[in-house]
Protein backbone atom coordinates (compact mmCIF):
# COMPACT_ATOMS: atom_id res chain seq x y z
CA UNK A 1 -23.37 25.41 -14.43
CA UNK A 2 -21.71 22.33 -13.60
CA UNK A 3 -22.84 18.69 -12.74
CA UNK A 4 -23.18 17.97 -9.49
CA UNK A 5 -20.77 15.62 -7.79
CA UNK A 6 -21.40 11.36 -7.91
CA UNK A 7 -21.83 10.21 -4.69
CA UNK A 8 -19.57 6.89 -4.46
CA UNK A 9 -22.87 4.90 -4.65
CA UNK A 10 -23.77 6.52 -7.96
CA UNK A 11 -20.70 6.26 -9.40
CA UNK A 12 -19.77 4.53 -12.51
CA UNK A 13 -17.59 1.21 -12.46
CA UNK A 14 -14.47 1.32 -13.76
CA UNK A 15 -13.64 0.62 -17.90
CA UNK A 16 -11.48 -2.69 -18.89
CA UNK A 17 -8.62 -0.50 -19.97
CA UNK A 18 -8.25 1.21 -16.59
CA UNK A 19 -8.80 -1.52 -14.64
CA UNK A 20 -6.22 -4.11 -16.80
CA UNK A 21 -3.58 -0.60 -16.49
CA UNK A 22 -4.30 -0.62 -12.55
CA UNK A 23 -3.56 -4.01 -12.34
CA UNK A 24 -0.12 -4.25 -14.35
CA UNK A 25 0.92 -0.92 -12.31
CA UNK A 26 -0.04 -2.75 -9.70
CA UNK A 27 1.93 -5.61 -10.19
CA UNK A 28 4.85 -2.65 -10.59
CA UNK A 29 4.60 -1.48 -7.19
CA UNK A 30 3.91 -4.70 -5.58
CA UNK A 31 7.89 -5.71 -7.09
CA UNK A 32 8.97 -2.86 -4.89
CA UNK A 33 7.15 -4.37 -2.01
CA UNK A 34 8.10 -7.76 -2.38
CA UNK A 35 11.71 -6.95 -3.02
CA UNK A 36 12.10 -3.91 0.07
CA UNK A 37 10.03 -6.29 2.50
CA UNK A 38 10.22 -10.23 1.42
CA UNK A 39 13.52 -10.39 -1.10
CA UNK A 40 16.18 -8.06 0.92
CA UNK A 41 16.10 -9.09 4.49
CA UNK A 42 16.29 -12.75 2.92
CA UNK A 43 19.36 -11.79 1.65
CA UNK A 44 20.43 -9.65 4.75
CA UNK A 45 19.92 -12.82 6.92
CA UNK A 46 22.00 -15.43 4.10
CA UNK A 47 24.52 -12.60 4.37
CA UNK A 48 24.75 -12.51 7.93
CA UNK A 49 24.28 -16.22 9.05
CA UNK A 50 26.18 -17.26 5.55
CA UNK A 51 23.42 -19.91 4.80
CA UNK A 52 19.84 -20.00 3.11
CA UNK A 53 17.39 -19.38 6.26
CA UNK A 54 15.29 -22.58 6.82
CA UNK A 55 12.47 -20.51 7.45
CA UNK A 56 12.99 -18.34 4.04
CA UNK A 57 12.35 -21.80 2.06
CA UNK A 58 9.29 -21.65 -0.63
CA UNK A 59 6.75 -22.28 1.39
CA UNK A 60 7.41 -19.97 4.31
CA UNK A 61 8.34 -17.58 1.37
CA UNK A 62 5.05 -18.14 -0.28
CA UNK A 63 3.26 -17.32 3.31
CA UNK A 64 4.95 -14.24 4.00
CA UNK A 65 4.41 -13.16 0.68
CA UNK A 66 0.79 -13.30 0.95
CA UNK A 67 0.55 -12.06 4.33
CA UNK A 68 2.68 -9.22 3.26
CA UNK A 69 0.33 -8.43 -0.13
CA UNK A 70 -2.67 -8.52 1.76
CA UNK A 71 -1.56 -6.37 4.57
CA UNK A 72 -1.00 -3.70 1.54
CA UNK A 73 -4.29 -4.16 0.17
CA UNK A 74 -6.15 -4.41 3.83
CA UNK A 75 -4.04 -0.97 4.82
CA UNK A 76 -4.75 0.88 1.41
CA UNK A 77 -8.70 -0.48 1.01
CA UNK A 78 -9.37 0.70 4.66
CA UNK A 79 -7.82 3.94 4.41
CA UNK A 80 -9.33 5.69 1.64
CA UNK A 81 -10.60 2.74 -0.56
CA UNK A 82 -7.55 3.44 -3.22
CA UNK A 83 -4.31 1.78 -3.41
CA UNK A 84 -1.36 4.12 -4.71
CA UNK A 85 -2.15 1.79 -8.26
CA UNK A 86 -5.82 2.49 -8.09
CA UNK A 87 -5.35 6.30 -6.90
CA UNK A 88 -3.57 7.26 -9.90
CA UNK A 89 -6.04 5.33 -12.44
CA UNK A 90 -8.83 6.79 -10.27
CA UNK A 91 -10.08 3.94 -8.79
CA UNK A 92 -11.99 2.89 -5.36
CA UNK A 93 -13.41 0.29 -4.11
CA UNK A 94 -16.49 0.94 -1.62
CA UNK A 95 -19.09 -1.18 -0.71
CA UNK A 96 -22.47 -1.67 -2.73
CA UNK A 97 -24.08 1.08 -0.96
CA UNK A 98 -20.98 2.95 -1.16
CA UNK A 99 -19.33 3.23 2.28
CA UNK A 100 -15.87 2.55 3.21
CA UNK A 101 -14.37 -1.20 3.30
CA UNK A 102 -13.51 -2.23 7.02
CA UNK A 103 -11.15 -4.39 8.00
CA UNK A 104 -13.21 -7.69 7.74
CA UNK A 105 -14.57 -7.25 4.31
CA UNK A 106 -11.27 -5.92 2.97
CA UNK A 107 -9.54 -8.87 4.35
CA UNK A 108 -12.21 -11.56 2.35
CA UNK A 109 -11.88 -9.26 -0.72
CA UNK A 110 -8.48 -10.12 -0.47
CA UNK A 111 -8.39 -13.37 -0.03
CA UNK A 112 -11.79 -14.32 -2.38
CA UNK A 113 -9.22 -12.02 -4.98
CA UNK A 114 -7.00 -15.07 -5.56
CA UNK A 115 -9.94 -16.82 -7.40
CA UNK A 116 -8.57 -15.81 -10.61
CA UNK A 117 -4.70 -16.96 -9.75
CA UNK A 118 -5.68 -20.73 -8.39
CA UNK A 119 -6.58 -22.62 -11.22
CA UNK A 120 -2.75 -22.41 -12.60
CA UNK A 121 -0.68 -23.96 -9.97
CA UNK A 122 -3.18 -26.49 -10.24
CA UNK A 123 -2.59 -26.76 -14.08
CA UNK A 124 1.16 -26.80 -14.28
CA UNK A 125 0.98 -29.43 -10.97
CA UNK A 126 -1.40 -31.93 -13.03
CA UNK A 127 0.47 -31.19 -16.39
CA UNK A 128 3.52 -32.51 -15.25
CA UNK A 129 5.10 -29.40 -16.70
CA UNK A 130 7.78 -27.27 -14.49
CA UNK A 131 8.52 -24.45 -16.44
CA UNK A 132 7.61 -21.13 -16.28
CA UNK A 133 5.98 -20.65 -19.14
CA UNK A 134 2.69 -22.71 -19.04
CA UNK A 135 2.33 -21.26 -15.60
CA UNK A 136 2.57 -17.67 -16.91
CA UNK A 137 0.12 -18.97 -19.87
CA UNK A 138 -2.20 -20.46 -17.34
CA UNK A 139 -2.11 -17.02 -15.01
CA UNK A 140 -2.85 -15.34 -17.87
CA UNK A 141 -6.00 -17.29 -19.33
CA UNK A 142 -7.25 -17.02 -15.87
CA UNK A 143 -7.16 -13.51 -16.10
CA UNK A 144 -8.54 -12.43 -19.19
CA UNK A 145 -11.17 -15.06 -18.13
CA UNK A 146 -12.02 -13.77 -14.86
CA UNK A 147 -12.24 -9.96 -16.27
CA UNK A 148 -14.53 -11.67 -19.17
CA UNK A 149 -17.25 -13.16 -16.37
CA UNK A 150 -16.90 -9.61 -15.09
CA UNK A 151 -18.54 -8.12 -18.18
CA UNK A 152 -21.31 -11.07 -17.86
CA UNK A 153 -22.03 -9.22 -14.23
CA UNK A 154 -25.44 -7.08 -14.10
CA UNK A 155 -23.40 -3.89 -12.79
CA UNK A 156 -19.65 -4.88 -14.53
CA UNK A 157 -17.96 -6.09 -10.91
CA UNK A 158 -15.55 -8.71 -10.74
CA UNK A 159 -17.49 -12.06 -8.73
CA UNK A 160 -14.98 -11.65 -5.81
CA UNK A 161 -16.57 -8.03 -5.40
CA UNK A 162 -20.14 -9.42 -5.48
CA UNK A 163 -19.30 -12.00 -3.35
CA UNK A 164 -17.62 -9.25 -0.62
CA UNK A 165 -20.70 -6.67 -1.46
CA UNK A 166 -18.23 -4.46 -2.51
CA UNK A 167 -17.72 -2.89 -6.07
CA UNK A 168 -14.70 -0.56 -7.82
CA UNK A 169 -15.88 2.96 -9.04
CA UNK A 170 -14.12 5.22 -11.19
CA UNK A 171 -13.64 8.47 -8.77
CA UNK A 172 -13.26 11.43 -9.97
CA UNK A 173 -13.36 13.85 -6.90
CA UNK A 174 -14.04 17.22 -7.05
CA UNK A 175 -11.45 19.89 -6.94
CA UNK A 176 -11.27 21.58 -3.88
CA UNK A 177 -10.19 25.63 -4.38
């Protein structure tokens, strides 16, 4: 006899280990977004107007980024709860009482996601420092901080998913015959 199924409200949240290898294969696929949808038509239009684009400086740049990220995350959380990242490590995100994300509280988990990633511009700006490696020191303190306060929450949920009512569940579906 077999266990029966977890409903996604009864389901357990995800370990440190799977969550830490969704993120960095995360981070994998989002290269392949950044550099098929942000990095090559910046270099289509330098190619074909034999300039830098104005509009393609660091701050537009920065923006599109972003908007480009969270439309990813808003698609994948909406359809499905699972990004292709968090599909392969088994991974959802519903909300507290288990129900699909819309596009409203997908779009705030996104942005309330950055929490973690703030705090080091704002180091390396007041340091003085401009190289890349206090800012990749800083990024990654506030990391393994902000997955530390999520072992201090009751149910193990990062504060930007109790914030969102949200939480990630590892899903293990059943096998359809």
């Amino acid at each position: 006899m077999t266990a029966p199924e977890l409903t996604p409200a009864q389901a357990p949240p995800p370990g440190f280990g799977a969550r830490i290898g969704c993120l960095l294969y995360e981070f994998l696929l989002l290269f392949g977004v950044f550099v098929g949808l942000v990095l090559l038509p910046a270099i289509a239009a330098m190619a074909l107007t034999q300039h830098w684009p104005g509009l393609i400086g660091p701050p537009m740049m920065g923006t599109w980024v972003f908007l480009v990220f969270g439309a990813y995350f808003v698609y994948f959380w909406t359809r499905g709860g699972q990004t292709l990242a968090m599909l392969t490590w088994r991974i959802r995100v519903v909300t507290v009482d288990g129900r699909p994300l819309g596009y409203g509280r997908a779009a705030m988990r996104y942005l309330l996601g950055w929490m973690w990633v703030l705090p080091a511009p704002l180091v390396v700006h007041f340091s003085g420092d401009r190289g890349w490696g206090l800012l990749l020191v800083a990024l990654l303190t506030g990391l393994v901080v902000y997955m530390a306060l999520a072992r201090l929450h009751p149910d193990r949920q990062t504060w930007h998913d109790a914030l969102c009512k949200t939480r990630l569940i590892q899903w293990n579906p059943a096998k359809r015959p």
